[in-house]
PDB file of N, CA and C in Angstrom:
ATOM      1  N   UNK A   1      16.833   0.802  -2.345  1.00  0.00           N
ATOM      2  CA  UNK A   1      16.192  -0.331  -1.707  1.00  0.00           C
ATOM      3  C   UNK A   1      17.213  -0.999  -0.790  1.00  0.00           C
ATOM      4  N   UNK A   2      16.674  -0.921   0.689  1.00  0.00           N
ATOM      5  CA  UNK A   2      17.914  -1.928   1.591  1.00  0.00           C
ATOM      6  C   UNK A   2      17.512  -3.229   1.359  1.00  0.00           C
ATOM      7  N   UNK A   3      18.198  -4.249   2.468  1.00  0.00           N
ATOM      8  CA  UNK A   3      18.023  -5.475   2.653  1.00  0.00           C
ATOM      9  C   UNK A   3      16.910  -6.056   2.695  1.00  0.00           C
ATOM     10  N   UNK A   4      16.250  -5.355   3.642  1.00  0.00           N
ATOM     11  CA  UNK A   4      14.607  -5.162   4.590  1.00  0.00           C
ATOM     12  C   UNK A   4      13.607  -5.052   3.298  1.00  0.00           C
ATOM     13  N   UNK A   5      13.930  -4.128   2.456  1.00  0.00           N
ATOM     14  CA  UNK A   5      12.657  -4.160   1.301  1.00  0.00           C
ATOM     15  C   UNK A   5      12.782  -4.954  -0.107  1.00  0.00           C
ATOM     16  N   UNK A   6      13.965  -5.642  -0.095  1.00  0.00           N
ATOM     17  CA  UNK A   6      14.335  -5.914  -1.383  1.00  0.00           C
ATOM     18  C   UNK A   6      13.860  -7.225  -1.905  1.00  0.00           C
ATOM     19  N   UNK A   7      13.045  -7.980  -1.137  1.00  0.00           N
ATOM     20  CA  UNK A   7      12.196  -9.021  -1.418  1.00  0.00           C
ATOM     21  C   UNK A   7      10.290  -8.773  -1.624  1.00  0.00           C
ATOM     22  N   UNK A   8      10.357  -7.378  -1.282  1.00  0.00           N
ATOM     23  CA  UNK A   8       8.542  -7.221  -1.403  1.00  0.00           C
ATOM     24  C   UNK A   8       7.858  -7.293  -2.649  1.00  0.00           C
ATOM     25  N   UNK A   9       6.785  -7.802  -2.247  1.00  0.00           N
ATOM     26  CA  UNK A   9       6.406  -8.031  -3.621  1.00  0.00           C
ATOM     27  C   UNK A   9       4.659  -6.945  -3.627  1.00  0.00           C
ATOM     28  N   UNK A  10       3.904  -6.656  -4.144  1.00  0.00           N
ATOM     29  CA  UNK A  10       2.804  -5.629  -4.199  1.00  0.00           C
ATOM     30  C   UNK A  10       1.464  -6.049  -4.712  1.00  0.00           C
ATOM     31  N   UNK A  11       1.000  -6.358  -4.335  1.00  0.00           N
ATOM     32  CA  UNK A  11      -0.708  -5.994  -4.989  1.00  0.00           C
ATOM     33  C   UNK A  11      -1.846  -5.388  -4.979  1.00  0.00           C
ATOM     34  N   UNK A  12      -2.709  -5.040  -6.365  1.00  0.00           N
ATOM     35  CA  UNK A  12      -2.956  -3.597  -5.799  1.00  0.00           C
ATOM     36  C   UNK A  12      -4.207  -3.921  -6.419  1.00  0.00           C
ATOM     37  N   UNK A  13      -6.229  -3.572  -5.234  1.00  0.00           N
ATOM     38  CA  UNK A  13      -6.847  -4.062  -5.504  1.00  0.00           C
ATOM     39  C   UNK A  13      -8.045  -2.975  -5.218  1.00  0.00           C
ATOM     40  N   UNK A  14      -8.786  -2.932  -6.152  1.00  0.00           N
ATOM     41  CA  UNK A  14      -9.848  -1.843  -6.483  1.00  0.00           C
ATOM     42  C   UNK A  14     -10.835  -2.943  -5.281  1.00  0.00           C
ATOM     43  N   UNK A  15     -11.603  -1.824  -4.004  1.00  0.00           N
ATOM     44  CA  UNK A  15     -12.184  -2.386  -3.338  1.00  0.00           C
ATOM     45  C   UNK A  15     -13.591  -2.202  -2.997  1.00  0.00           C
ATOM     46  N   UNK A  16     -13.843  -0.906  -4.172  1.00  0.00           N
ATOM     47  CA  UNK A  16     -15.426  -0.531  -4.126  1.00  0.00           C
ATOM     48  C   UNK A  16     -15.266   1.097  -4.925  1.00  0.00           C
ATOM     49  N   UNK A  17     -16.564   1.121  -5.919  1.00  0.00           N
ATOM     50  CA  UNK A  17     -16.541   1.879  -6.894  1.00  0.00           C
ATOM     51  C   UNK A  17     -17.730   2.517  -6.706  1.00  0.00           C
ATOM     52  N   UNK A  18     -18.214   3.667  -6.392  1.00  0.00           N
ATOM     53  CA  UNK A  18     -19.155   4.663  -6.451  1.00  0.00           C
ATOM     54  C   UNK A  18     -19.463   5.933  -6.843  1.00  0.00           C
ATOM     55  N   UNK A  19     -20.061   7.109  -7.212  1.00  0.00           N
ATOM     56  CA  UNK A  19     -19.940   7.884  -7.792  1.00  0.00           C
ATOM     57  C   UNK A  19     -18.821   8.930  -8.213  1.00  0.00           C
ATOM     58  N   UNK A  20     -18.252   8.122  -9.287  1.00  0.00           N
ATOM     59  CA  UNK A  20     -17.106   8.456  -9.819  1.00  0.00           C
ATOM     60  C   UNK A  20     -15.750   8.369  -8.804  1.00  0.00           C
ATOM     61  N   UNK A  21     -16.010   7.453  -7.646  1.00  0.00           N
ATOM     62  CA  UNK A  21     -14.682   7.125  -7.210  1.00  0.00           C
ATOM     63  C   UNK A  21     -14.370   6.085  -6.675  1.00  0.00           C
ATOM     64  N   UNK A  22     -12.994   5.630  -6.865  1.00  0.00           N
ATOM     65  CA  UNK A  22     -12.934   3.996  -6.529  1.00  0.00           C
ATOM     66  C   UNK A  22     -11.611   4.114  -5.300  1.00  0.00           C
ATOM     67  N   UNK A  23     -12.363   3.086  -4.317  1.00  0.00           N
ATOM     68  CA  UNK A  23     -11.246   2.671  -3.339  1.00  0.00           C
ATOM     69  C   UNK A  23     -10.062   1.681  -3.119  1.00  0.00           C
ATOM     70  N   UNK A  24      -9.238   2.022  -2.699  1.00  0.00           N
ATOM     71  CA  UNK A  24      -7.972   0.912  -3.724  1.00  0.00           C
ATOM     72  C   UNK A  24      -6.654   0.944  -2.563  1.00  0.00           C
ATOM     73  N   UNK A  25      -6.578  -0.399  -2.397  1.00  0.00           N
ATOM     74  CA  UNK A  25      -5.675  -0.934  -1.354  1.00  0.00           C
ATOM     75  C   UNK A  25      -4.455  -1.625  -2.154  1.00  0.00           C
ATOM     76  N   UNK A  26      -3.155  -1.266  -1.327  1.00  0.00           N
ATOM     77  CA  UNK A  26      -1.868  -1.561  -2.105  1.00  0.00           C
ATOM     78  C   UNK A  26      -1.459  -2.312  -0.894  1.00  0.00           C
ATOM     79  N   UNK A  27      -1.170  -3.548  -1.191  1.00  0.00           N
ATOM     80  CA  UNK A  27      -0.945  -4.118   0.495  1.00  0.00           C
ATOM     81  C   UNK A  27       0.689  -4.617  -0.250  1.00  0.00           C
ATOM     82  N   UNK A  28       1.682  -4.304   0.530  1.00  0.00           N
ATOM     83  CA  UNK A  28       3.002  -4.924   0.810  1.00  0.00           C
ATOM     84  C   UNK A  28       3.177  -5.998   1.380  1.00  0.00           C
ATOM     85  N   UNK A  29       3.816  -7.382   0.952  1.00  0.00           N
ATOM     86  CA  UNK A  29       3.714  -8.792   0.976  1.00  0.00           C
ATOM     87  C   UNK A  29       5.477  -8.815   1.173  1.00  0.00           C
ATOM     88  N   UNK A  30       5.550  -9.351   2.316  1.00  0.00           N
ATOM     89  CA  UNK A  30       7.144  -9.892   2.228  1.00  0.00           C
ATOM     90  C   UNK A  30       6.886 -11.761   2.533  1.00  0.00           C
ATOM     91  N   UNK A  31       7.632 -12.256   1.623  1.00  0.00           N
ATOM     92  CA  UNK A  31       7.575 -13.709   1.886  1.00  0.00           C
ATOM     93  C   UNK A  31       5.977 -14.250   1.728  1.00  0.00           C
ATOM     94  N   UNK A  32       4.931 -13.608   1.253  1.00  0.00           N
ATOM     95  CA  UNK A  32       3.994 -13.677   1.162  1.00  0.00           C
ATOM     96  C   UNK A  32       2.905 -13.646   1.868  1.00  0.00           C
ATOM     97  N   UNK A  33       3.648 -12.696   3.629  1.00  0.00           N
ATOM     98  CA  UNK A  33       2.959 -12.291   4.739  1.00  0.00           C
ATOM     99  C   UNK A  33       2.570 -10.973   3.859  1.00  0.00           C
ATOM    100  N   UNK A  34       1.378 -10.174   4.305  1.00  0.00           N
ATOM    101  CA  UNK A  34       1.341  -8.849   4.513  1.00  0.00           C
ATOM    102  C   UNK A  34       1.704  -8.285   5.803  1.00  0.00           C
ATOM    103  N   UNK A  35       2.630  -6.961   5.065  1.00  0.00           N
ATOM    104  CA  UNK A  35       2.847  -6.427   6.164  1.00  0.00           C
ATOM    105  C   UNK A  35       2.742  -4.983   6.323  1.00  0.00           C
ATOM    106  N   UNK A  36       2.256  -4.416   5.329  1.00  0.00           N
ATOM    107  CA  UNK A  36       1.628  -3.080   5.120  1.00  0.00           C
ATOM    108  C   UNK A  36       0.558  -2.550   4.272  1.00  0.00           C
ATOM    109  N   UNK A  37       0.042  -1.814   4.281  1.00  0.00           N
ATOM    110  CA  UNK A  37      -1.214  -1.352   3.290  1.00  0.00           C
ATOM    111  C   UNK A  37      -1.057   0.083   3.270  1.00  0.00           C
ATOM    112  N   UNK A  38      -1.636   0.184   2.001  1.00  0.00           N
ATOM    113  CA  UNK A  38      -1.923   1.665   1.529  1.00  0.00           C
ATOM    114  C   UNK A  38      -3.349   2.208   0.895  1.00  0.00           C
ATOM    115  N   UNK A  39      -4.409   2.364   1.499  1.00  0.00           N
ATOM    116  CA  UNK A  39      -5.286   2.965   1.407  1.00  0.00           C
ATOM    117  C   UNK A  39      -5.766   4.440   0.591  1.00  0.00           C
ATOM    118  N   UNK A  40      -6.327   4.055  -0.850  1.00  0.00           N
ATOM    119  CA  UNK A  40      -6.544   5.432  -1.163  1.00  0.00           C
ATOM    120  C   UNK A  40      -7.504   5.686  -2.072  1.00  0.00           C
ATOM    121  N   UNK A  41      -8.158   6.516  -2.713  1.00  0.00           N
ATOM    122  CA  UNK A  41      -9.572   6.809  -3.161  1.00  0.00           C
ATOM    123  C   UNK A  41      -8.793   7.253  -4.476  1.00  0.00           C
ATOM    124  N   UNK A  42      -9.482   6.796  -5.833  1.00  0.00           N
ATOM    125  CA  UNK A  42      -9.205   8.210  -7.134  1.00  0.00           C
ATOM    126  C   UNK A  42     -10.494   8.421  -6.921  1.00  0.00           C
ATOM    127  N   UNK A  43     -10.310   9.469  -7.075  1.00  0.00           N
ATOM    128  CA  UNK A  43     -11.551  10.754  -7.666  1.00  0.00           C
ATOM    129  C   UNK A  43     -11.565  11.227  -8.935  1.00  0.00           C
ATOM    130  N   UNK A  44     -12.277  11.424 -10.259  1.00  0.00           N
ATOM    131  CA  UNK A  44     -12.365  11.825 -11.237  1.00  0.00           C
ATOM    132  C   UNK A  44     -10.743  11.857 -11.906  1.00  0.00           C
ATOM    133  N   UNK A  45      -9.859  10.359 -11.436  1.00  0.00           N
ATOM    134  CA  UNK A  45      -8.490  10.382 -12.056  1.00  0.00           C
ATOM    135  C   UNK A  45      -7.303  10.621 -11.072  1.00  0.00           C
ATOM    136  N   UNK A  46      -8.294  11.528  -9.979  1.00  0.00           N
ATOM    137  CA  UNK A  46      -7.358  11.899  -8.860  1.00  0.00           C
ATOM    138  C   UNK A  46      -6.775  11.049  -7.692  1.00  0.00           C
ATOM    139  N   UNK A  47      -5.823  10.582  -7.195  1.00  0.00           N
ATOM    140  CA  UNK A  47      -5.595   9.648  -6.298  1.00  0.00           C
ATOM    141  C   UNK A  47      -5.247  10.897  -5.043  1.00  0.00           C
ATOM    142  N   UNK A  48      -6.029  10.101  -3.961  1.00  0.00           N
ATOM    143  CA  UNK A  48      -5.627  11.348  -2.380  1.00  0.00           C
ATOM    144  C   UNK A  48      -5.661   9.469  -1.396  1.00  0.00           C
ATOM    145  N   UNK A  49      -4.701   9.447  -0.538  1.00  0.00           N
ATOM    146  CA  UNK A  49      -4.028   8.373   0.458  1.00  0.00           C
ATOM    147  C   UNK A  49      -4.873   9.233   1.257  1.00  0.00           C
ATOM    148  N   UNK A  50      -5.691   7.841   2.037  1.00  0.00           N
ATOM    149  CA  UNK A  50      -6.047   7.935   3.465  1.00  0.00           C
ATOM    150  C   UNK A  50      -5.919   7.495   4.534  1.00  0.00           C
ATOM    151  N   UNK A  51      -5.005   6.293   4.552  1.00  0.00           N
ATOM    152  CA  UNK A  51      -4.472   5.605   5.027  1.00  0.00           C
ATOM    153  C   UNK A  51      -3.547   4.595   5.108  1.00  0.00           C
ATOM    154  N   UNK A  52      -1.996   4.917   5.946  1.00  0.00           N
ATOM    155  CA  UNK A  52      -0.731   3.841   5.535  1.00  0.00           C
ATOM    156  C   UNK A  52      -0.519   3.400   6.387  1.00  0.00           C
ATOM    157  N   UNK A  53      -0.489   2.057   6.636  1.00  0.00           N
ATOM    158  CA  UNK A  53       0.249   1.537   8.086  1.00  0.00           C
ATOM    159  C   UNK A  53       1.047   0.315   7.360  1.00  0.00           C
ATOM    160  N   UNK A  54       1.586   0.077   8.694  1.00  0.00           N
ATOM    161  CA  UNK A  54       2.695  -1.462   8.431  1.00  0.00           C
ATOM    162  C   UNK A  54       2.505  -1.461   9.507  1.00  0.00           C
ATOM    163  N   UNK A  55       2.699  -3.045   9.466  1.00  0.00           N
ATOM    164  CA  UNK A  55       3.368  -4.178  11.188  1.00  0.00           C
ATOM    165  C   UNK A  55       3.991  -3.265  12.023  1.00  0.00           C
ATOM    166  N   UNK A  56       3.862  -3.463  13.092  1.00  0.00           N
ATOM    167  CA  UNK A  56       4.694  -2.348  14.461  1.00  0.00           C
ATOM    168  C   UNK A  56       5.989  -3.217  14.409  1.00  0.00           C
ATOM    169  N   UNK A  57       6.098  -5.029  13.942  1.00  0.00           N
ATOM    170  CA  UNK A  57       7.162  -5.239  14.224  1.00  0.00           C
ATOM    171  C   UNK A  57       8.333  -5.103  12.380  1.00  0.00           C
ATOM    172  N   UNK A  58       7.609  -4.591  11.631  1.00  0.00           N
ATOM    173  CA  UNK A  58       8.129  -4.095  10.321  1.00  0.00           C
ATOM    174  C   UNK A  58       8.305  -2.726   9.929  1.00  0.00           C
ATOM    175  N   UNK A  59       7.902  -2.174  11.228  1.00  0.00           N
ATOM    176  CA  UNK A  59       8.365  -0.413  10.909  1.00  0.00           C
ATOM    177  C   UNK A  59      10.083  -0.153  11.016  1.00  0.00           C
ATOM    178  N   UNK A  60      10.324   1.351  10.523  1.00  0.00           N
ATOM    179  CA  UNK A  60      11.440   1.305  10.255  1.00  0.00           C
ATOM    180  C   UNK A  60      12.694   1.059   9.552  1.00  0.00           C
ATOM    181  N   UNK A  61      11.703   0.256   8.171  1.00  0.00           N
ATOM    182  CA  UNK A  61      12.638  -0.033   7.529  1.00  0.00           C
ATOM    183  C   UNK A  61      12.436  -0.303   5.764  1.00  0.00           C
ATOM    184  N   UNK A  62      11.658   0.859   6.096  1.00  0.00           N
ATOM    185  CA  UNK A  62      11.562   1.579   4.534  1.00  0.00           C
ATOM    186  C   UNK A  62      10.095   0.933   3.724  1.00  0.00           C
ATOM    187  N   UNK A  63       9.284   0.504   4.272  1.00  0.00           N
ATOM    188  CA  UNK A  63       8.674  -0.377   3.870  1.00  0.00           C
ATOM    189  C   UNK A  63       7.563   0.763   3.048  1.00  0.00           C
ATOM    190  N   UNK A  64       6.865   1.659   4.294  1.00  0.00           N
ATOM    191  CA  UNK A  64       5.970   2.441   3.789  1.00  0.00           C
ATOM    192  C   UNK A  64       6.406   3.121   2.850  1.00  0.00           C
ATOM    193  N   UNK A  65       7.936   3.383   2.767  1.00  0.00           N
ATOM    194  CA  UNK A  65       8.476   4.473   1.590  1.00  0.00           C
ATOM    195  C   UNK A  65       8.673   3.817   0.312  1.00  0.00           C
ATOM    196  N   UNK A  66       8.441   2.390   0.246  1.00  0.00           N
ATOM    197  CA  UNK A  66       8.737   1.429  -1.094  1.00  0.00           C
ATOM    198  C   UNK A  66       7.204   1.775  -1.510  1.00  0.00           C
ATOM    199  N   UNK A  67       6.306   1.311  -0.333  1.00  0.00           N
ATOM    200  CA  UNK A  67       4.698   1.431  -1.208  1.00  0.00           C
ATOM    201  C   UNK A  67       4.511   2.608  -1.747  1.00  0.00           C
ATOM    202  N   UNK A  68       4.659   3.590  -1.046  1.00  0.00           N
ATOM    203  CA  UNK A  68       4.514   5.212  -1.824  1.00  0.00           C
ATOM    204  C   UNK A  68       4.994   5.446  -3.127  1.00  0.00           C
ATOM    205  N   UNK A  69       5.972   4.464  -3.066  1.00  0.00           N
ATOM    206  CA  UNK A  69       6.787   5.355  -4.860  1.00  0.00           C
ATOM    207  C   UNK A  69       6.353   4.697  -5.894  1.00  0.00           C
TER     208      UNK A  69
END
């Protein structure tokens, strides 16, 4: 963890549930801005990412690689 990620904090929120799969957003909070999200579906247990972005002015600096792990 550098400088840049070592204050984030995470929350992670089931955003709609339908036949047998639920959609679920992990949004990255620095200082209690968001500044990235992680978009992803389980399926029968299975988690598949469909979508990661961060701030254009927060790229670069490990942010998306903190939400992933």
């Amino acid at each position: 963890m550098n400088q840049d990620t070592a204050n984030l904090t995470f929350t992670e929120e089931a955003v709609d549930h339908y036949a047998g799969q639920t959609n679920m957003v992990l949004t990255a909070l620095q200082d209690g801005k968001a500044v990235g999200t992680i978009e992803y579906v389980v399926y029968h247990g299975i988690p598949s990412i469909s979508m990661v972005t961060v701030r254009p002015e927060y790229r670069r600096r490990g942010i998306a690689t903190q939400m992933l792990r």
